[in-house]
C-alpha atoms as a PDB file:
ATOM      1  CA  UNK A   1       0.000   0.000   0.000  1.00  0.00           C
ATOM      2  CA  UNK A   2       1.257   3.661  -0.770  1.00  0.00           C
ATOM      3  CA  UNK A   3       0.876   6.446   1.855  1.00  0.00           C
ATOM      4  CA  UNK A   4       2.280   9.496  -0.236  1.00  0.00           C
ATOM      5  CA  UNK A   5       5.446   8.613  -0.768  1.00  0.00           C
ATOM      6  CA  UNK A   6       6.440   5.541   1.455  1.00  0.00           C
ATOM      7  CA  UNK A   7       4.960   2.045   0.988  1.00  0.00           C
ATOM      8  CA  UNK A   8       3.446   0.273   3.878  1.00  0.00           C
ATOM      9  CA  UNK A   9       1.437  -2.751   5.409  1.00  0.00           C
ATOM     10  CA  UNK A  10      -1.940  -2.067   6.249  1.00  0.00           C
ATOM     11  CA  UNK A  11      -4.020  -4.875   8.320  1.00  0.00           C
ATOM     12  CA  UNK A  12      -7.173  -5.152   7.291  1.00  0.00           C
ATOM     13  CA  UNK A  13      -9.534  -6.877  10.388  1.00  0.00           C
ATOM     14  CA  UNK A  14     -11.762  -9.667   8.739  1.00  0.00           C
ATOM     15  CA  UNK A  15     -14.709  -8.925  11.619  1.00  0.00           C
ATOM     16  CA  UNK A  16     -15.939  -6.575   9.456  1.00  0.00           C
ATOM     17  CA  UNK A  17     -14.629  -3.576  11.822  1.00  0.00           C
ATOM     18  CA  UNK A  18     -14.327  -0.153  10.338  1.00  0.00           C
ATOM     19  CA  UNK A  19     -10.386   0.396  11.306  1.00  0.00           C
ATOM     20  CA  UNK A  20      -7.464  -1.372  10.352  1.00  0.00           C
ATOM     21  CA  UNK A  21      -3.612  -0.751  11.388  1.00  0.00           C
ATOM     22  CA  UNK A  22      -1.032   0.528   9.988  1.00  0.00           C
ATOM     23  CA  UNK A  23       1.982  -1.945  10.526  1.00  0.00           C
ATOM     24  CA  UNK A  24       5.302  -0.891   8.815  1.00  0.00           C
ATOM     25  CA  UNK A  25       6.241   2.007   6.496  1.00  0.00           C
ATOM     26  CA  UNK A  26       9.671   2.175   4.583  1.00  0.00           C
ATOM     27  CA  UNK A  27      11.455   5.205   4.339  1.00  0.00           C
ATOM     28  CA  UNK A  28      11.625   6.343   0.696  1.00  0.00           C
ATOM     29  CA  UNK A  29      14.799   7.806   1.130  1.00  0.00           C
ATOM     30  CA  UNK A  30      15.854   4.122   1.232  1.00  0.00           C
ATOM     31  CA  UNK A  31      13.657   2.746  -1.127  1.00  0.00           C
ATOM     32  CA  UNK A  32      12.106   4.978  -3.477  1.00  0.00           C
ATOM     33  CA  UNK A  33       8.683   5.605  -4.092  1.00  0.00           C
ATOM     34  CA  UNK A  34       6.143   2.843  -4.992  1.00  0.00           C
ATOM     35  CA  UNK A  35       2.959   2.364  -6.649  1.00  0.00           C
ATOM     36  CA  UNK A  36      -0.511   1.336  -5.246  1.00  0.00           C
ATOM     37  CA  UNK A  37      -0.792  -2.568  -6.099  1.00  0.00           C
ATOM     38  CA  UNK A  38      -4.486  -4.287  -6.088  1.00  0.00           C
ATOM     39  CA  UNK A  39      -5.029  -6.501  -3.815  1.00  0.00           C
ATOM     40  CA  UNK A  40      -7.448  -9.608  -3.182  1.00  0.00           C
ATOM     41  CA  UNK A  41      -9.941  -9.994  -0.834  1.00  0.00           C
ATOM     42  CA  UNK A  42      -7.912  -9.900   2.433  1.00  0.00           C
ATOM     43  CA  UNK A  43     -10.556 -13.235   3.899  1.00  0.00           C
ATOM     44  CA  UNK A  44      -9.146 -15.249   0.715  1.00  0.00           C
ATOM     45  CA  UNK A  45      -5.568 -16.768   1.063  1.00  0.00           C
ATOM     46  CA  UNK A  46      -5.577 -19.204  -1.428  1.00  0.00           C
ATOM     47  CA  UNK A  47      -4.145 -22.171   1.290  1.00  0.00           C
ATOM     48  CA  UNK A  48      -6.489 -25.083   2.484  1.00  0.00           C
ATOM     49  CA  UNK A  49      -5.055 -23.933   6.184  1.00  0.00           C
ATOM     50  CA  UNK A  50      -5.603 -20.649   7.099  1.00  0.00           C
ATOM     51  CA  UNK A  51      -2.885 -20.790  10.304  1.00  0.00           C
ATOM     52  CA  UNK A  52      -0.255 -18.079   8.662  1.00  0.00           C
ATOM     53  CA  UNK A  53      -0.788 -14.339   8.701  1.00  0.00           C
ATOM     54  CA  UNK A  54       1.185 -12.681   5.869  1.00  0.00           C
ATOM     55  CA  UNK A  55       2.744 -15.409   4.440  1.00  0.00           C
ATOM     56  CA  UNK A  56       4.708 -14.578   1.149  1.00  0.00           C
ATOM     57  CA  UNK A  57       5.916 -11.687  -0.240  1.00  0.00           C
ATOM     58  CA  UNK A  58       4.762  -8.090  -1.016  1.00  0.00           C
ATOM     59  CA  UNK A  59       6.007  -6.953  -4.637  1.00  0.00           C
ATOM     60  CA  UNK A  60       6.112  -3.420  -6.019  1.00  0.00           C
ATOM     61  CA  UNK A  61       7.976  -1.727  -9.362  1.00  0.00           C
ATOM     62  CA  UNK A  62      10.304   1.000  -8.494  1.00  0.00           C
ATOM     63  CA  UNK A  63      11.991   2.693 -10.882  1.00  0.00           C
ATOM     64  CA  UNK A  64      14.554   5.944  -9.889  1.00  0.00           C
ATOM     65  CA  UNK A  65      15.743   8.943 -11.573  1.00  0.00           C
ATOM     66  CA  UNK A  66      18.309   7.393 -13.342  1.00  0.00           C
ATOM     67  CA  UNK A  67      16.005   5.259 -15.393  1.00  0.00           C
ATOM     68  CA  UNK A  68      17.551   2.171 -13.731  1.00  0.00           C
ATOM     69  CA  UNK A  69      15.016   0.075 -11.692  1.00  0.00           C
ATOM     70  CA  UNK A  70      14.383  -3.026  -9.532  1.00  0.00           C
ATOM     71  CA  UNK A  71      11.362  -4.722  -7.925  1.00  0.00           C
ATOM     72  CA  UNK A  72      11.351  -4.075  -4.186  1.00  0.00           C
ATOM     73  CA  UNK A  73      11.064  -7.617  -2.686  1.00  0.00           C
ATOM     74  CA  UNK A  74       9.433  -7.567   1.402  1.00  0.00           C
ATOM     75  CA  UNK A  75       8.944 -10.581   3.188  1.00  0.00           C
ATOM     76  CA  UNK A  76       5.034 -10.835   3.749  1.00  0.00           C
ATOM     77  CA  UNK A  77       5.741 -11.431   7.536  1.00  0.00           C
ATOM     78  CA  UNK A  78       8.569  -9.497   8.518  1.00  0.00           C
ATOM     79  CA  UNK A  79       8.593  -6.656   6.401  1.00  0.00           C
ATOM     80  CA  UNK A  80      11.858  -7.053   5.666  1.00  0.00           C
ATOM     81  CA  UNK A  81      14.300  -6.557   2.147  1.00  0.00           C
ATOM     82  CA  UNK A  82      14.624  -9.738   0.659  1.00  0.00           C
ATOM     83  CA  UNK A  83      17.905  -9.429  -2.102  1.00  0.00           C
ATOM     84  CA  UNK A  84      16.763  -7.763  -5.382  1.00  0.00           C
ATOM     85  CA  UNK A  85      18.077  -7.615  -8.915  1.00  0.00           C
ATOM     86  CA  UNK A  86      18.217  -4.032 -10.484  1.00  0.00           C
ATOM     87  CA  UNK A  87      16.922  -3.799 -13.990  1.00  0.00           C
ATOM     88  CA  UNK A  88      18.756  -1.437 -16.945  1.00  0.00           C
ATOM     89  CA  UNK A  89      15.770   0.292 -17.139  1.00  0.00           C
ATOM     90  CA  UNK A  90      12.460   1.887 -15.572  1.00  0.00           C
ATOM     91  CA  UNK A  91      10.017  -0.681 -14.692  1.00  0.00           C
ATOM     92  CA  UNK A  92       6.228  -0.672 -15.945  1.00  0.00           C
ATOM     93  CA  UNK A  93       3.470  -0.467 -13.252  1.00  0.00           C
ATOM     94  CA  UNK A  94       2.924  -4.037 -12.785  1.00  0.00           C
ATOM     95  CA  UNK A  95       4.248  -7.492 -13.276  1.00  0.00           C
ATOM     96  CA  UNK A  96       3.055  -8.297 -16.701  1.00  0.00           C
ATOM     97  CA  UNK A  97       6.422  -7.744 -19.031  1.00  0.00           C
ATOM     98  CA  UNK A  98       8.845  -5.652 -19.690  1.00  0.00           C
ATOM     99  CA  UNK A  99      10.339  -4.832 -23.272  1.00  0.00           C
ATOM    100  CA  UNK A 100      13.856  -3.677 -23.611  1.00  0.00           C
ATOM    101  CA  UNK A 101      15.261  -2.910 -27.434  1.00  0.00           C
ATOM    102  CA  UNK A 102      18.562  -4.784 -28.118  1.00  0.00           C
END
């Protein structure tokens, strides 16, 4: 989730309760500015077992000034930098490809 310019984790409670909580921000300083990424429906995790709370990842395209880029890789739970691979180029806003000429 984006708050300005930071991205963050934002609990959403499942008993239908008007307020959620904001759990972590990152410090764009550190990692750039993000985009707003869709997400499901927060009662749906896609697992038989519903026993984990944030399991996976959270994924967003950042792309800097210098037109270099990377995807900014958190660990669902933690909210910690997993290792990340910059890119030669800006990144699109999403997931779905992205073209460089030869």
């Amino acid at each position: 989730m984006v708050f300005g310019d930071s991205v963050g984790k934002f609990r959403i409670q499942l008993d239908r309760s008007p307020y959620g909580e904001l759990e972590a921000a990152l410090n764009p300083n550190e990692h750039g500015k993000a985009i707003d990424m869709c997400s499901m429906n927060p009662a749906y995790l896609g697992k038989k077992y519903r026993y984990a709370y944030a399991c996976g990842a959270v994924i967003s395209m950042i792309s800097d000034r210098n037109g270099e880029g990377y995807p900014l890789i958190l660990d669902g739970s933690t909210f910690e930098d997993i290792p990340r691979a910059k890119f030669p180029c800006g990144l699109p806003y999403g997931l779905h490809g992205c073209w460089v000429p030869t």
